[in-house]
Structures are given as structure tokens and as C-alpha cells.
Protein backbone atom coordinates (compact mmCIF):
# COMPACT_ATOMS: atom_id res chain seq x y z
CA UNK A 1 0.00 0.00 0.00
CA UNK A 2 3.14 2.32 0.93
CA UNK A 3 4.54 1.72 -2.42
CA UNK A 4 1.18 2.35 -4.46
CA UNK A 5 0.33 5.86 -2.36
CA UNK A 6 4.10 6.53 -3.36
CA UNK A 7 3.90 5.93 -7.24
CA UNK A 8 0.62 7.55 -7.09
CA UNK A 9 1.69 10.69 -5.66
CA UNK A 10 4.88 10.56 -7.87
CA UNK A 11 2.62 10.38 -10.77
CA UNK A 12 0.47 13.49 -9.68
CA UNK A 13 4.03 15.55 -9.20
CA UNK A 14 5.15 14.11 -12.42
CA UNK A 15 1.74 15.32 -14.09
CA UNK A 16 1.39 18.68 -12.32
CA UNK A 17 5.38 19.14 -13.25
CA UNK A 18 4.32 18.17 -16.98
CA UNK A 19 1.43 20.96 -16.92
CA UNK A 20 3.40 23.62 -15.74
CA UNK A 21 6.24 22.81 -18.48
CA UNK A 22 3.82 23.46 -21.10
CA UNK A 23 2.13 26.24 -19.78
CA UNK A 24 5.55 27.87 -20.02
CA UNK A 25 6.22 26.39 -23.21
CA UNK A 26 2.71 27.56 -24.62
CA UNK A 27 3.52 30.88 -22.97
CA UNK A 28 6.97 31.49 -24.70
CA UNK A 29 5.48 30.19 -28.17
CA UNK A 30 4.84 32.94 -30.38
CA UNK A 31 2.12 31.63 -32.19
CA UNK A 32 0.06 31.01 -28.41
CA UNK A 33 -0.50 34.85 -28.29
CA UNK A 34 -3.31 36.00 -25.89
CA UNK A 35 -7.07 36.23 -27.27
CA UNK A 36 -6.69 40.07 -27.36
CA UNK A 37 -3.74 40.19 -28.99
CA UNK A 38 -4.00 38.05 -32.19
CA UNK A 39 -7.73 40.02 -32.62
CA UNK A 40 -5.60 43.34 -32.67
CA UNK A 41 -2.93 41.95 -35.12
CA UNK A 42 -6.24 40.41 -37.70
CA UNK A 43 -7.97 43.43 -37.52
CA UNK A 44 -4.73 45.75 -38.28
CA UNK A 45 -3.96 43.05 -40.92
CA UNK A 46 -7.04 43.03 -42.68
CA UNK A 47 -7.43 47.16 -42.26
CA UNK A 48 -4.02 48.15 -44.09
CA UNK A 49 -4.73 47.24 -47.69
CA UNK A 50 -8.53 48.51 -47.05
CA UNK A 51 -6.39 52.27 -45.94
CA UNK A 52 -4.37 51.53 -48.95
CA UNK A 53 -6.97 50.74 -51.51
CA UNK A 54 -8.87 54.74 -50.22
CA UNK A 55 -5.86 56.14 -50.58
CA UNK A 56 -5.60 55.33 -54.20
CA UNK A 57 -8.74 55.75 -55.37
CA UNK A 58 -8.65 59.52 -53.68
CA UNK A 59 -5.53 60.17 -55.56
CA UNK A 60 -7.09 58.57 -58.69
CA UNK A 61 -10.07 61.03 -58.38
CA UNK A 62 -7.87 64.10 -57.67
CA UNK A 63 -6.07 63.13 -61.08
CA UNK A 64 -9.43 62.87 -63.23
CA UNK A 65 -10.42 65.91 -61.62
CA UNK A 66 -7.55 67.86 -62.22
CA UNK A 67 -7.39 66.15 -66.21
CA UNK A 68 -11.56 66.76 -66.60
CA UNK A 69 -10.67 70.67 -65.52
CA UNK A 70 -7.48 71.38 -67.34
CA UNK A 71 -9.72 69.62 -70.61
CA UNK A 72 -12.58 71.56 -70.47
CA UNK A 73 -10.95 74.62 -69.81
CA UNK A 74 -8.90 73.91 -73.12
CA UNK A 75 -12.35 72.65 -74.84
CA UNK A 76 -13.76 76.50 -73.86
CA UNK A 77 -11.16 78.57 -74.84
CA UNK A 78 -10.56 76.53 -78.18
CA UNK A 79 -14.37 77.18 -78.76
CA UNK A 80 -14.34 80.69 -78.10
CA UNK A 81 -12.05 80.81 -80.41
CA UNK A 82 -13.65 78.79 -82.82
CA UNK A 83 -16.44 81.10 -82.45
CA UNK A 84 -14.52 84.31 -83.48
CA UNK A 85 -12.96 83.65 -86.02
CA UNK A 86 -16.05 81.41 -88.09
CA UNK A 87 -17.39 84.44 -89.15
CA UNK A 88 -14.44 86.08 -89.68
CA UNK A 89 -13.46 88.46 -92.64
CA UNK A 90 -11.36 87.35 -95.70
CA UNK A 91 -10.42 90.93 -97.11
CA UNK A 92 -9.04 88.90 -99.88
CA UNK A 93 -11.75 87.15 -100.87
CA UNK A 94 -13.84 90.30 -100.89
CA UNK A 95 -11.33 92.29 -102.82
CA UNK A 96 -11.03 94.76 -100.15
CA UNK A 97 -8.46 95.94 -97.80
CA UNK A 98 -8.48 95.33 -93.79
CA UNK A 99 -7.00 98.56 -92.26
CA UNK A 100 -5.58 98.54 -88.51
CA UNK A 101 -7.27 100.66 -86.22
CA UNK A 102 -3.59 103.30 -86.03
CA UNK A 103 -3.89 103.53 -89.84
CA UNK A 104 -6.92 105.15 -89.14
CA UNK A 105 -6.41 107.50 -86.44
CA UNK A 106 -2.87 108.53 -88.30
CA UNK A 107 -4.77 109.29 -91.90
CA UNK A 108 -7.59 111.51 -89.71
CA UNK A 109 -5.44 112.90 -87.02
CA UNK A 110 -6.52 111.09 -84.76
CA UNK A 111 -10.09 111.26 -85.94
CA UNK A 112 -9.81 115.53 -85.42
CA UNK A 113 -12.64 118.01 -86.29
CA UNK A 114 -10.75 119.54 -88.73
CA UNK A 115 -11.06 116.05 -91.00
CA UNK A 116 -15.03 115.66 -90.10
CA UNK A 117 -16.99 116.25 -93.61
CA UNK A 118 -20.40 114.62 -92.10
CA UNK A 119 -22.48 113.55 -89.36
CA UNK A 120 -25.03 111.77 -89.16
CA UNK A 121 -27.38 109.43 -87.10
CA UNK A 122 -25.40 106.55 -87.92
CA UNK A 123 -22.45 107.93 -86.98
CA UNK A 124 -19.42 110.57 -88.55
CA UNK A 125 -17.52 110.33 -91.71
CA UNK A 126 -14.09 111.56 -91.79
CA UNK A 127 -11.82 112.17 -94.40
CA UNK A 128 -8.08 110.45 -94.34
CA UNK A 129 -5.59 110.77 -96.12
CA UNK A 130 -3.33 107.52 -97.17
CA UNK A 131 0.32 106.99 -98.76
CA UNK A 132 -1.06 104.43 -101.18
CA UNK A 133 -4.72 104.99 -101.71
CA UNK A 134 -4.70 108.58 -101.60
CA UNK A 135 -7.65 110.72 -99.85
CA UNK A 136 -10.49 108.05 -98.56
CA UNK A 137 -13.79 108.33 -96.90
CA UNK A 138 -13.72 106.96 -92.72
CA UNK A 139 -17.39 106.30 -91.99
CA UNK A 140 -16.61 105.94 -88.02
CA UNK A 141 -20.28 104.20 -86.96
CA UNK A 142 -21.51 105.35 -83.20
CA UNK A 143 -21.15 102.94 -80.40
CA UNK A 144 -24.71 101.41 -80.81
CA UNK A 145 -24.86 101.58 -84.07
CA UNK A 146 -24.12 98.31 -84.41
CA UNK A 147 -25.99 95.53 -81.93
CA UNK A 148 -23.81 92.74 -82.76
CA UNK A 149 -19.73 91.92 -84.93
CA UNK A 150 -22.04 89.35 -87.19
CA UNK A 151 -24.10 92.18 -88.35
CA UNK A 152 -21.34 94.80 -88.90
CA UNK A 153 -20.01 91.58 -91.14
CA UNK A 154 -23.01 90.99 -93.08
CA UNK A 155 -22.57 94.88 -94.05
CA UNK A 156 -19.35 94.84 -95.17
CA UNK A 157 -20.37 91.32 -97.30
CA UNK A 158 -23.31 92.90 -98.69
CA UNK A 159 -21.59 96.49 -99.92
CA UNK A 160 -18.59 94.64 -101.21
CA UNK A 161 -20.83 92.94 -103.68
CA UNK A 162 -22.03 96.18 -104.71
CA UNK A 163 -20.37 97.59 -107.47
CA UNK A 164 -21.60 99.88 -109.51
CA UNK A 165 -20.16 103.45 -111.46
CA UNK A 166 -22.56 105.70 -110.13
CA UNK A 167 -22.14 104.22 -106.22
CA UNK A 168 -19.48 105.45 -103.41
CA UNK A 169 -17.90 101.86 -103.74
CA UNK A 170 -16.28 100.11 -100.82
CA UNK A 171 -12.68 100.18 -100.33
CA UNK A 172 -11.82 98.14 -97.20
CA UNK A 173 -13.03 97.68 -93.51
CA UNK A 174 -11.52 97.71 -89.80
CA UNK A 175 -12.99 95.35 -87.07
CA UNK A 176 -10.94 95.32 -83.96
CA UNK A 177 -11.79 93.53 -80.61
CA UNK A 178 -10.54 94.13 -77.09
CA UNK A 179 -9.97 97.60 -75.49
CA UNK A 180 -9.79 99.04 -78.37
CA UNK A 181 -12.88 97.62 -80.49
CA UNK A 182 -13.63 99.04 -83.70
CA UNK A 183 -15.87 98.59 -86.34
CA UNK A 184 -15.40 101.06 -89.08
CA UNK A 185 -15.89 100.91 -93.13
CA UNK A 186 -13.75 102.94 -95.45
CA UNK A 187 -15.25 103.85 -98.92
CA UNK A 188 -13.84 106.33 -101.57
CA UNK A 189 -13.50 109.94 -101.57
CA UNK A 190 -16.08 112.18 -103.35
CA UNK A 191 -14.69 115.01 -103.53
CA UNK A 192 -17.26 116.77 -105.63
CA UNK A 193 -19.82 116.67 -102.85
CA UNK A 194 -22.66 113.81 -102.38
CA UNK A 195 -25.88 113.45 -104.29
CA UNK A 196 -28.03 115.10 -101.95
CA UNK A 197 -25.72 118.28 -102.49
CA UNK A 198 -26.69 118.57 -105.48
CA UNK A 199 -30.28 118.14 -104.89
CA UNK A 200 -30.93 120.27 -101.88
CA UNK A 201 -27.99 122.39 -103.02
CA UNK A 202 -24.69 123.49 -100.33
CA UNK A 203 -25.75 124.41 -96.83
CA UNK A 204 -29.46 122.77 -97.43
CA UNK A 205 -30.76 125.10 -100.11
CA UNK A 206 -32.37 123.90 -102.76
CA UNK A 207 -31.19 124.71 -106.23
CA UNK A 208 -34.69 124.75 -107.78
């Protein structure tokens, strides 16, 4: 009986000592981490590529943003453009001449009131005088005489299709944009006075 209470106790020492050796064992394994622990480490695992994949589709939609911008701003300006210039004058074509805006104001003097030869409601004609082309009529039109460029351009269209030896013919044009804007139509010199001159007679007097 002393022998059997012996073995059996040795046994339960033996078993308890085998316990605690792999309770330390478990407890210096790395993969018998604590409950908390491993949760912590899956969720940060399975939360980086999720940060990853929002990070890259915010940079892809700051890209396509900034493209989508940069495009339509190029698309506007290229249509503005478009826009001016399909209507745009061929002096060429039309057999006339396009003037610049200083070519005017040099042949008038600066458009002066000792160059006015008529007024009207329309606006003033001036008379310039050119290297090349000699003495020409400047019919400067008032600001609102016009409402829109497209119908200053059908103008010029229209009277440089008229020709005719008993008509003030057309001689060229100026259309300007920006600060300076300018719409103005240059036609030839008669120096002889105008028709209704010789109707009503100088001054407004009739010659009848």
C-alpha cells in the first residue's frame, strides 16, 4: 500500500510538473499569443490594404479631376475661339483691304474736327488721307450703331458685292476687338460733294 500511495503521488508531481512545463512552453510560443492580442494583429492586418486601396482611389479622383478641368478649360477657350474667327473676314476674298485701327487714327489725325466732312445718325464720316490709296472716306459708326460683330459683317459682305459706277464703292473695312474695339468701313473719296448736295444744293438750299 506504501509503495502504491508513493507511485501515485509521484505520478500526480510528475503530471502537475508536466502541466506547468507546457504552460511555459505555450507561454513562450509565439504563435500562443493572448485572445486580445491576435484580434488586434487580424484586424490591423485586414485594415491596411482597405487604408491603402482609399488612398488610391482619392488620388485617382484628384487626377481625373484635375485632367476633366485642365480639358474643359482647353475645350472652352478653343471654342471661343472657334467662335470668333467662323465668321471672320477674308479681305481677300472680298477684294477689299483690312486697315488697322492706327492707320486710321494717323490718316484723320486722330479722328480731329478739322477732317469731319459729315455727321449723321449713324455715326461721322471723316476724311483720311493715305500713302497708297490717296484721300479716302472713314465712316466711323456710333457705339450702338451696331448691336452685334455678325451684323457689322453681313454689311461689309453685302456692300462689297455692290459695285456699280454711279455708287461710293467700298474700299476696305476695320474690325478690332478688345480695349480698343472698332468697327469702321472705309469707302472712296467724293470730292465733288454727295448726291443730296446737289439736290438740296450746299448748306441745305435747294437749287430749284
Amino acid at each position: 500500500m506504501q509503495k502504491r500511495n508513493i507511485s501515485a503521488h509521484e505520478t500526480t508531481s510528475l503530471t502537475s510538473k508536466n502541466q506547468k512545463e507546457m504552460s511555459s512552453r505555450q507561454a513562450l510560443s509565439p504563435t500562443s499569443a493572448p485572445p486580445n492580442w491576435q484580434h488586434h494583429r487580424s484586424f490591423s492586418s485586414s485594415s491596411s490594404p482597405m487604408l491603402g486601396g482609399v488612398v488610391i482611389a482619392i488620388i485617382i479622383l484628384f487626377v481625373a479631376g484635375w485632367l476633366c478641368f485642365c480639358f474643359r478649360r482647353k475645350l472652352f477657350a478653343n471654342f471661343r475661339l472657334w467662335r470668333r474667327q467662323k465668321g471672320k473676314l477674308d479681305a481677300a476674298k472680298m477684294n477689299l483691304r483690312h486697315f488697322r485701327l492706327e492707320e486710321l487714327q494717323k490718316a484723320t489725325d486722330n479722328f480731329s474736327q478739322s477732317c469731319l466732312v459729315g455727321c449723321g445718325a449713324f455715326g461721322n464720316v471723316y476724311r483720311g488721307t493715305f500713302e497708297a490709296e490717296g484721300t479716302l472716306a472713314i465712316k466711323k459708326p456710333h457705339a450702338v450703331s451696331y448691336t452685334s460683330t455678325e451684323e457689322f459683317r453681313n454689311e461689309v459682305k453685302l456692300l462689297s458685292k455692290v459695285k456699280h459706277d454711279n455708287l461710293v464703292g467700298l474700299v476696305g473695312f476695320c474690325e478690332e476687338t478688345g480695349p480698343k474695339a472698332a468697327k469702321i468701313l472705309v469707302y472712296e473719296y467724293v470730292t465733288n460733294g454727295s448726291l443730296l448736295d446737289y439736290i438740296m444744293g450746299r448748306g441745305g438750299r435747294s437749287l430749284t
